[in-house]
N, C-alpha and C. Protein backbone atom coordinates (compact mmCIF):
# COMPACT_ATOMS: atom_id res chain seq x y z
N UNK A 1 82.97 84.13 118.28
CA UNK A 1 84.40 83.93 118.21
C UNK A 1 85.12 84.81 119.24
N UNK A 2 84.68 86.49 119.08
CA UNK A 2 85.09 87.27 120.36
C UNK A 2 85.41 86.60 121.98
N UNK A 3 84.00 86.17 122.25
CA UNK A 3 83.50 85.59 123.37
C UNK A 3 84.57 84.45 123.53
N UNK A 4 84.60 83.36 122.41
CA UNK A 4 85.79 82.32 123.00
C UNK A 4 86.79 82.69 122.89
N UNK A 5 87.66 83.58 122.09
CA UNK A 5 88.75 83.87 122.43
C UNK A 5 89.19 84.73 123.56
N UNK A 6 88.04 85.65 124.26
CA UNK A 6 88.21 86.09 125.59
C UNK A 6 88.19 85.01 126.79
N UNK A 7 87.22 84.17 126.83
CA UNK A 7 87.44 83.10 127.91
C UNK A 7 88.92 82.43 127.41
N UNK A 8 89.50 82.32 126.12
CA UNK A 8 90.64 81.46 126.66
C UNK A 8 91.62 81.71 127.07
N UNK A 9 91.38 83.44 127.16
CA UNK A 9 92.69 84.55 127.06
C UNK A 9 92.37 84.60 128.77
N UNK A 10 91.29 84.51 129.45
CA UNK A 10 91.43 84.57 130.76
C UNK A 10 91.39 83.40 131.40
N UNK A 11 90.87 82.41 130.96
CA UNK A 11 92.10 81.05 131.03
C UNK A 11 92.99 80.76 131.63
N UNK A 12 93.72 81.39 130.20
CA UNK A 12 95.12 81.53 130.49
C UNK A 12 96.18 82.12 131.39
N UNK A 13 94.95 83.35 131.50
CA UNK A 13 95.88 84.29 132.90
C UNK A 13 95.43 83.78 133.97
N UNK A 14 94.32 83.11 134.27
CA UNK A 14 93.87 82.42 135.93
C UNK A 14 95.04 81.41 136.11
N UNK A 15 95.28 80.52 134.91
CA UNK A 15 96.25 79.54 135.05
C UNK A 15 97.82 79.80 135.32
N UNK A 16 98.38 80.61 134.73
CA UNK A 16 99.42 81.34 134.61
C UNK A 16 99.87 82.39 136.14
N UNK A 17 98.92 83.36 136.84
CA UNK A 17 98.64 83.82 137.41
C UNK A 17 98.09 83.53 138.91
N UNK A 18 97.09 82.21 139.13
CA UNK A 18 96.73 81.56 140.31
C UNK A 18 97.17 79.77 140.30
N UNK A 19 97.66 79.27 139.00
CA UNK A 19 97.98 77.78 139.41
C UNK A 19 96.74 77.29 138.68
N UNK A 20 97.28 76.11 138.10
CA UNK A 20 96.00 75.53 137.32
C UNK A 20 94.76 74.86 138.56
N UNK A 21 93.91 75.04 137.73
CA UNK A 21 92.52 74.41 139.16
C UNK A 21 92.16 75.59 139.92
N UNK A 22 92.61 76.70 140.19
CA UNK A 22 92.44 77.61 140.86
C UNK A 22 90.70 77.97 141.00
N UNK A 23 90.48 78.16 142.10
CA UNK A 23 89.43 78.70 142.08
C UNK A 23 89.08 80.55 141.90
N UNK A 24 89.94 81.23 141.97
CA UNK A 24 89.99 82.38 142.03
C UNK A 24 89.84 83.13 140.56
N UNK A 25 89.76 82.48 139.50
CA UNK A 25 89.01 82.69 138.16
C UNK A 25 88.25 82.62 137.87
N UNK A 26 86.95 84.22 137.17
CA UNK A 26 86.06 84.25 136.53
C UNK A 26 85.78 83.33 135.58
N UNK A 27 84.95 82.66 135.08
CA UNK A 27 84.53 81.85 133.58
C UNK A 27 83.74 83.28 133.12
N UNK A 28 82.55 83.98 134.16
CA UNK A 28 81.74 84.90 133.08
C UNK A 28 81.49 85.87 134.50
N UNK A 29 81.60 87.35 133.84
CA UNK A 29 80.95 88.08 135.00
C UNK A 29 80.17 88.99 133.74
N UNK A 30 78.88 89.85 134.56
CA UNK A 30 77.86 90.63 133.60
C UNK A 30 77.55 91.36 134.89
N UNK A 31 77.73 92.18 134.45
CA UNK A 31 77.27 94.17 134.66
C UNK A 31 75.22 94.24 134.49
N UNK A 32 74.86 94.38 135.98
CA UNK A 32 73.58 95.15 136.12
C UNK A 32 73.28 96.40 136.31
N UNK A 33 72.35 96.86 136.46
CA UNK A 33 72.22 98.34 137.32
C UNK A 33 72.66 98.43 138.53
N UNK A 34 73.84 98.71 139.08
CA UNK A 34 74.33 98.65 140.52
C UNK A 34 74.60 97.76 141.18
N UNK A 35 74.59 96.60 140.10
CA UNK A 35 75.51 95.29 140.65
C UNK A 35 75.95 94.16 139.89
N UNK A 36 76.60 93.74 139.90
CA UNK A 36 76.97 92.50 139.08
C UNK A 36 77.27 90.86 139.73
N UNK A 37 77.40 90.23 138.28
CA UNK A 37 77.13 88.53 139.31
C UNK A 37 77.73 87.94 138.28
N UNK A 38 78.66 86.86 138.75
CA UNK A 38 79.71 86.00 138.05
C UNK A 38 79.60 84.58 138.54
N UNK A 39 80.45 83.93 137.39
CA UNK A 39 80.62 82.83 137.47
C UNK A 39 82.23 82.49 137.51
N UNK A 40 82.58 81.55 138.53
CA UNK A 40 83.67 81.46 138.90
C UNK A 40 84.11 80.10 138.07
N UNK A 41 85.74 80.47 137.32
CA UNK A 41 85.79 78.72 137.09
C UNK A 41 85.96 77.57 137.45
N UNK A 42 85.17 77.50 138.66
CA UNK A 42 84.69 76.14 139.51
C UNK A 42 83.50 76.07 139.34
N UNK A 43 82.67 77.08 139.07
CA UNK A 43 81.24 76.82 137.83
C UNK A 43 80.38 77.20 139.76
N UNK A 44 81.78 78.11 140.87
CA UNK A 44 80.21 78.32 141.43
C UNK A 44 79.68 79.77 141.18
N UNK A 45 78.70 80.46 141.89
CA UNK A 45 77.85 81.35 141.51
C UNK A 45 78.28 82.71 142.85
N UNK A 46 78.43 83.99 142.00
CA UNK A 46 78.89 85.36 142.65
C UNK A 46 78.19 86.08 142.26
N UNK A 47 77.92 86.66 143.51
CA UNK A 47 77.10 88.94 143.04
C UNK A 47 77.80 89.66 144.25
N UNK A 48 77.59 90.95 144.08
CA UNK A 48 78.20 91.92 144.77
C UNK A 48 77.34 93.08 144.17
N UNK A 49 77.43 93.97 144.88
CA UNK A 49 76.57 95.20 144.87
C UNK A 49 75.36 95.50 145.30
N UNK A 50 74.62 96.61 144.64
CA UNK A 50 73.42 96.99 145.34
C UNK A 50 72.72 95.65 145.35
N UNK A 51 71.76 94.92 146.50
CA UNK A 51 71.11 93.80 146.61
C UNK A 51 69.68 94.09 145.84
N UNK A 52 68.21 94.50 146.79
CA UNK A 52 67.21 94.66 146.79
C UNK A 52 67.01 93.44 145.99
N UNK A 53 67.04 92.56 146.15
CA UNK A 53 66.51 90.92 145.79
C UNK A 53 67.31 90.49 144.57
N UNK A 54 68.12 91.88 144.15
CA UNK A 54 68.78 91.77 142.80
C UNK A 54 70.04 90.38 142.58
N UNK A 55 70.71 89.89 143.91
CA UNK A 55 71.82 89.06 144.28
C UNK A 55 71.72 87.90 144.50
N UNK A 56 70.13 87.41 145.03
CA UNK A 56 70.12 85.70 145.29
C UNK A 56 70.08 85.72 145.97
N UNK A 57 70.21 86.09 147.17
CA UNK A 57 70.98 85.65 148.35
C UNK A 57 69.62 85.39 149.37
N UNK A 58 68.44 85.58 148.75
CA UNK A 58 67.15 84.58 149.98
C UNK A 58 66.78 86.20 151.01
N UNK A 59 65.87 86.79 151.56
CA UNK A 59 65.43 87.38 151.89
C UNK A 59 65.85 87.81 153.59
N UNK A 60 66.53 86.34 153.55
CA UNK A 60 67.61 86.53 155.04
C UNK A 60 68.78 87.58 155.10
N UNK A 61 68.59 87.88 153.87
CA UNK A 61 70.38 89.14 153.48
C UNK A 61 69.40 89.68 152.27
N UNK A 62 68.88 90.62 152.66
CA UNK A 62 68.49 91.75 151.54
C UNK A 62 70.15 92.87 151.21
N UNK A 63 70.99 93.04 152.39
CA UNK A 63 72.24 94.06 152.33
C UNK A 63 72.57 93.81 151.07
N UNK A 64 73.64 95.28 150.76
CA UNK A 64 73.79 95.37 149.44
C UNK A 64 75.50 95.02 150.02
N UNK A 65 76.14 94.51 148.88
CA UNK A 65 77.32 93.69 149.22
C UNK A 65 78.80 94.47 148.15
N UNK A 66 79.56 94.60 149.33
CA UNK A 66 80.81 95.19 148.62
C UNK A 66 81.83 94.66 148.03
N UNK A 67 81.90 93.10 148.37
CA UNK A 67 83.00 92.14 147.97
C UNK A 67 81.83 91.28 147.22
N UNK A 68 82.72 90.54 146.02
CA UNK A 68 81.77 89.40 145.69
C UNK A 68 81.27 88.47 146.74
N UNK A 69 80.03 87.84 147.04
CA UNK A 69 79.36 87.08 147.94
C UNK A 69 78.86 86.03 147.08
N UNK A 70 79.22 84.65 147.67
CA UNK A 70 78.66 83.42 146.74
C UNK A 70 77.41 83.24 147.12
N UNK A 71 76.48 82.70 145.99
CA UNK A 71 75.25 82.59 145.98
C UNK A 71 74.93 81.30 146.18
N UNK A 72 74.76 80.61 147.08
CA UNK A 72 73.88 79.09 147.20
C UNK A 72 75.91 78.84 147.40
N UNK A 73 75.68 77.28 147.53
CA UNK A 73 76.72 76.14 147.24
C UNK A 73 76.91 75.43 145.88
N UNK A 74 76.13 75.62 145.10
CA UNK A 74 76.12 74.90 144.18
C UNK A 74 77.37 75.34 142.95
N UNK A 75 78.02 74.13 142.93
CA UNK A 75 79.01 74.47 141.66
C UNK A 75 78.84 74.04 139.86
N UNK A 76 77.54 73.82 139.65
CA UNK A 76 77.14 73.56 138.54
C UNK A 76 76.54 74.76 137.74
N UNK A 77 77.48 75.98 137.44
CA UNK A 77 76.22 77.16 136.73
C UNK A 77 77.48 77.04 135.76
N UNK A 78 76.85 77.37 134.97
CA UNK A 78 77.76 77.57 133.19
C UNK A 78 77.52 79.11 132.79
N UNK A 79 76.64 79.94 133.07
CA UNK A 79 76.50 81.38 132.24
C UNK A 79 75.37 82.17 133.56
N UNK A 80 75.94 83.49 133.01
CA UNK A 80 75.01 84.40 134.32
C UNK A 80 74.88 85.94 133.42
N UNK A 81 73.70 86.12 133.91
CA UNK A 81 73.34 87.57 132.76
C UNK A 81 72.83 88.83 133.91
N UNK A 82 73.21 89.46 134.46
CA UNK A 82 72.50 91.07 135.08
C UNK A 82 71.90 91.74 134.07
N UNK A 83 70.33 91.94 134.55
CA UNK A 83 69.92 92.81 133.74
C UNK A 83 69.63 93.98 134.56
N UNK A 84 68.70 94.93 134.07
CA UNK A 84 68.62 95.97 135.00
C UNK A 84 68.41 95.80 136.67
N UNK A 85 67.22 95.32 136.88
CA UNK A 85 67.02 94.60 138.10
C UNK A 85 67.13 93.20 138.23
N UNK A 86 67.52 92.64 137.59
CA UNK A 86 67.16 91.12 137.58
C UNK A 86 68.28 90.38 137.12
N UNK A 87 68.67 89.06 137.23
CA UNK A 87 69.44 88.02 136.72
C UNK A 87 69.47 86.74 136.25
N UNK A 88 69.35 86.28 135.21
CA UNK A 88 69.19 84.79 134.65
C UNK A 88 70.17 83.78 134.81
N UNK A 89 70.47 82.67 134.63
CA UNK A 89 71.61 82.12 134.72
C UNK A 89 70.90 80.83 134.42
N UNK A 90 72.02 80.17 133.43
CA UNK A 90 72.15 78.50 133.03
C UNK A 90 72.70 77.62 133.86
N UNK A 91 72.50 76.93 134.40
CA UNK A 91 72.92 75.90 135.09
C UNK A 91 73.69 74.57 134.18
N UNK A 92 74.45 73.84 134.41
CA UNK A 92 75.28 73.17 133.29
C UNK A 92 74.86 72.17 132.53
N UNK A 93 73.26 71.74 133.38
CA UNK A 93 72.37 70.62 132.84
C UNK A 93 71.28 71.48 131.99
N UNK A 94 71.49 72.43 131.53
CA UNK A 94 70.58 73.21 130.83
C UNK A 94 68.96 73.67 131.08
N UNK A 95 69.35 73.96 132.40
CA UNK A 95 68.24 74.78 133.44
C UNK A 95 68.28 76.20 133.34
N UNK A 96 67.19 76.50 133.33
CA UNK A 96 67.05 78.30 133.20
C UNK A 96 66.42 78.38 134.83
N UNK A 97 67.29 79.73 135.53
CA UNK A 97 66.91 80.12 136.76
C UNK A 97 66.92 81.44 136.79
N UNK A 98 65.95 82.21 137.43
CA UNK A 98 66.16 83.65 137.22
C UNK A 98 65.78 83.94 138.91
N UNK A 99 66.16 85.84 139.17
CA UNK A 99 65.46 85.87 140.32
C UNK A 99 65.61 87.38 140.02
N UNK A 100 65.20 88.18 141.58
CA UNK A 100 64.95 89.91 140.96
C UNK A 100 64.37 90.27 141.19
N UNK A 101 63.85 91.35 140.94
CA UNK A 101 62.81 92.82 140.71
C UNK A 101 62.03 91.87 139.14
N UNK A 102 60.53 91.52 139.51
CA UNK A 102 60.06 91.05 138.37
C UNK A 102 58.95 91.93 137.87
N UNK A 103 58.81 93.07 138.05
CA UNK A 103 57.35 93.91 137.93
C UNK A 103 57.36 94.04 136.35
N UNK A 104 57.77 93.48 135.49
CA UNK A 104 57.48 93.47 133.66
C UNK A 104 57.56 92.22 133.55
N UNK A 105 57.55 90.86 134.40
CA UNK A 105 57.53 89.64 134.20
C UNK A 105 58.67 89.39 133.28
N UNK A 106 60.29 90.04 133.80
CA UNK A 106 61.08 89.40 132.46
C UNK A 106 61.55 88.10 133.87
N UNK A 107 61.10 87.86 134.33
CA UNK A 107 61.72 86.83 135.53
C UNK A 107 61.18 85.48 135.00
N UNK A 108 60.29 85.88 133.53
CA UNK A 108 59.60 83.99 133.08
C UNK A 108 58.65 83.21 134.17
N UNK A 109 58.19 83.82 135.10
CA UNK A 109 57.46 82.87 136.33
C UNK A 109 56.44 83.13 136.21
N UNK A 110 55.74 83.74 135.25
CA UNK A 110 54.18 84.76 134.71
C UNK A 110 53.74 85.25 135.87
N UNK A 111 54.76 85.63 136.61
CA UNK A 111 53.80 86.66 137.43
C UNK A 111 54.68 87.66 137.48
N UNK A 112 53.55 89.09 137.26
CA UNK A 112 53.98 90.32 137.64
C UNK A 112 53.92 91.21 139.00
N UNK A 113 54.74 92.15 138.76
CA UNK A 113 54.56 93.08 140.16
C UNK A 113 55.69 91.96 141.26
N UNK A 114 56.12 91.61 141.11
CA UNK A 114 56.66 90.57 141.99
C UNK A 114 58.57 90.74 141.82
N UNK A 115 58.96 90.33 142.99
CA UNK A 115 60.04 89.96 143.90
C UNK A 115 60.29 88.71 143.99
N UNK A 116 61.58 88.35 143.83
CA UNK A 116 62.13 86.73 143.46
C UNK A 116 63.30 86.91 144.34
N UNK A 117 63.47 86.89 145.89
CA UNK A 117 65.23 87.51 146.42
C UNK A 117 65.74 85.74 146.70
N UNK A 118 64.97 85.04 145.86
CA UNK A 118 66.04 83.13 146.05
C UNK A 118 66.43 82.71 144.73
N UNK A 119 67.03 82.39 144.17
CA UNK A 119 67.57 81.76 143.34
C UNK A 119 66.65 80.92 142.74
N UNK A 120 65.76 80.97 141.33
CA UNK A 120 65.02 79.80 141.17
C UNK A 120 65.00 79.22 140.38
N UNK A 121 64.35 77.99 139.98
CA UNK A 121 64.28 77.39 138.70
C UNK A 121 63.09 77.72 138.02
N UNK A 122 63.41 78.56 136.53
CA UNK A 122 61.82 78.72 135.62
C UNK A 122 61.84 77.16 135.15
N UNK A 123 60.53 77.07 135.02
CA UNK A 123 60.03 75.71 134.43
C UNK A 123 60.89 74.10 134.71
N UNK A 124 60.63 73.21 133.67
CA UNK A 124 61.31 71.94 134.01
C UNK A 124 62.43 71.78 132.48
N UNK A 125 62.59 72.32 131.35
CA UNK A 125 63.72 72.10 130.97
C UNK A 125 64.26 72.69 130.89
N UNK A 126 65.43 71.48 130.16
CA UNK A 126 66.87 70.90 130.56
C UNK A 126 67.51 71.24 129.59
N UNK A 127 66.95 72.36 128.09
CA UNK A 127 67.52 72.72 127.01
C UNK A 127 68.26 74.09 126.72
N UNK A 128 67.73 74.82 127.53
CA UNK A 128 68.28 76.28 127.11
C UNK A 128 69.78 76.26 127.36
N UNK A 129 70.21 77.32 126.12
CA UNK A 129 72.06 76.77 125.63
C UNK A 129 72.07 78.48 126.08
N UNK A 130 71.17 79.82 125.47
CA UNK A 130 71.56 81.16 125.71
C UNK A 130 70.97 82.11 126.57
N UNK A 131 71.59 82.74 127.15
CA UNK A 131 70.47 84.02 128.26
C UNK A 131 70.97 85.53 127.86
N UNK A 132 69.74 85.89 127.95
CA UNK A 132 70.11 87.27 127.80
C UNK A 132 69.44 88.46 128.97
N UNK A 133 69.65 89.07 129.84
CA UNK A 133 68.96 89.44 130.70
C UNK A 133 68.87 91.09 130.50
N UNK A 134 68.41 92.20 129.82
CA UNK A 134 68.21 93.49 129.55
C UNK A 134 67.88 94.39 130.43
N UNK A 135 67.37 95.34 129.96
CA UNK A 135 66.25 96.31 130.99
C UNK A 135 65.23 95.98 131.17
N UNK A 136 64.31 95.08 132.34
CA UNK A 136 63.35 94.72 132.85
C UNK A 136 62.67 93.72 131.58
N UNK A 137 63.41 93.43 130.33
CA UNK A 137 62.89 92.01 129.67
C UNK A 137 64.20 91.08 129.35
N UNK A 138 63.81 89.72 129.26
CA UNK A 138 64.58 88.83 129.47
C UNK A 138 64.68 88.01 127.81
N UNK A 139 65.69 87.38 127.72
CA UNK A 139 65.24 86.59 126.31
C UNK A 139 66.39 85.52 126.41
N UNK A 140 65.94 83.91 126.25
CA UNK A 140 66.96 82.76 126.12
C UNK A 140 66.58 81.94 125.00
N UNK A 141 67.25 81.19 124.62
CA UNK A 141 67.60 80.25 123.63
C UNK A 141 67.61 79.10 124.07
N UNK A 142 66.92 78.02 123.27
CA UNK A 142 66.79 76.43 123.44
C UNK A 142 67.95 75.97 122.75
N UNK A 143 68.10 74.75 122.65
CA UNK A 143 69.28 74.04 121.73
C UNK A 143 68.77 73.93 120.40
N UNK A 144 67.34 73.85 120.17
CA UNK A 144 66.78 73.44 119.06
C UNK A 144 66.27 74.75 118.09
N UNK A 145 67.03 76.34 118.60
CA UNK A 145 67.28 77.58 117.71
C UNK A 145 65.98 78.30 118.53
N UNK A 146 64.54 77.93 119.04
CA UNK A 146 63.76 78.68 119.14
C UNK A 146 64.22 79.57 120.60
N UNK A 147 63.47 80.84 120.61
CA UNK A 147 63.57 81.84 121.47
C UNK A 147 62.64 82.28 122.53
C-alpha cells in the first residue's frame, strides 16, 4: 500500500510539475553500493554512479557516471533493484534481466566468479511480477507465488 501510494504521490508531482506525458519522471529508482538505477515514467532504463559493470552500459563504457545515463533504448522496463554489486530488473512482458559483479551467482546465469557489464536476459520466462536485488544474493517472484 506504502509503495502505491508513493508512486501516485510522484505521479502527481511529475504531472503537476513537468506536464502530463513528461518524460522527466521517475516510476522507480533503488540505491546500490555506489550507484543507483531507475526507471523513468516512459518505462526507459537509468544508472549513474560508480560503474565496474555495475550500470549496463556493455564493456565499451566501463566509466563511472555522474549524471543519470540511459541504459540500452528500450522503453519497456516496469521495476529495477541495485543490489550491492549488481542489478535486476523486470521488463513489462515479465522478463527477468540482471547484470553486475556475479562472483556469489546472485546474477541467476549459474555461473560464478563472473562479470555481466550488458544488460541480460536470465532464462525464457515471461512470469516474474517481483525483484529483489541485496548484498551479492538476489531473490524474485513468479505470478504463480513461488520464489
Amino acid at each position: 500500500m506504502k509503495r502505491k501510494l508513493l508512486t501516485y504521490k510522484l505521479l502527481l508531482f511529475c504531472t503537476l510539475i513537468f506536464g502530463q506525458g513528461s518524460n522527466g519522471c521517475w516510476r522507480v529508482i533503488s540505491a546500490g553500493q555506489n550507484f543507483s538505477m531507475g526507471v523513468k515514467s516512459d518505462g526507459t532504463l537509468w544508472g549513474w554512479g560508480q560503474n565496474s559493470n555495475r550500470l549496463g552500459l556493455g564493456l565499451a563504457n566501463l566509466a563511472d557516471q555522474n549524471l543519470p545515463t540511459q541504459i540500452g533504448t528500450a522503453n519497456d522496463w516496469l521495476t529495477v533493484s541495485a543490489g550491492a554489486v549488481h542489478t535486476l530488473a523486470l521488463k513489462t512482458n515479465g522478463t527477468l534481466w540482471a547484470w553486475g559483479n556475479g562472483q556469489f551467482g546472485q546474477l541467476g546465469n549459474a555461473i560464478f566468479n563472473s562479470a555481466t557489464p550488458n544488460v541480460t536476459q536470465i532464462g525464457t520466462a515471461t512470469d516474474w511480477v517481483e525483484i529483489s536485488a541485496g548484498n551479492r544474493f538476489s531473490l524474485a517472484i513468479k505470478n504463480n507465488g513461488t520464489l
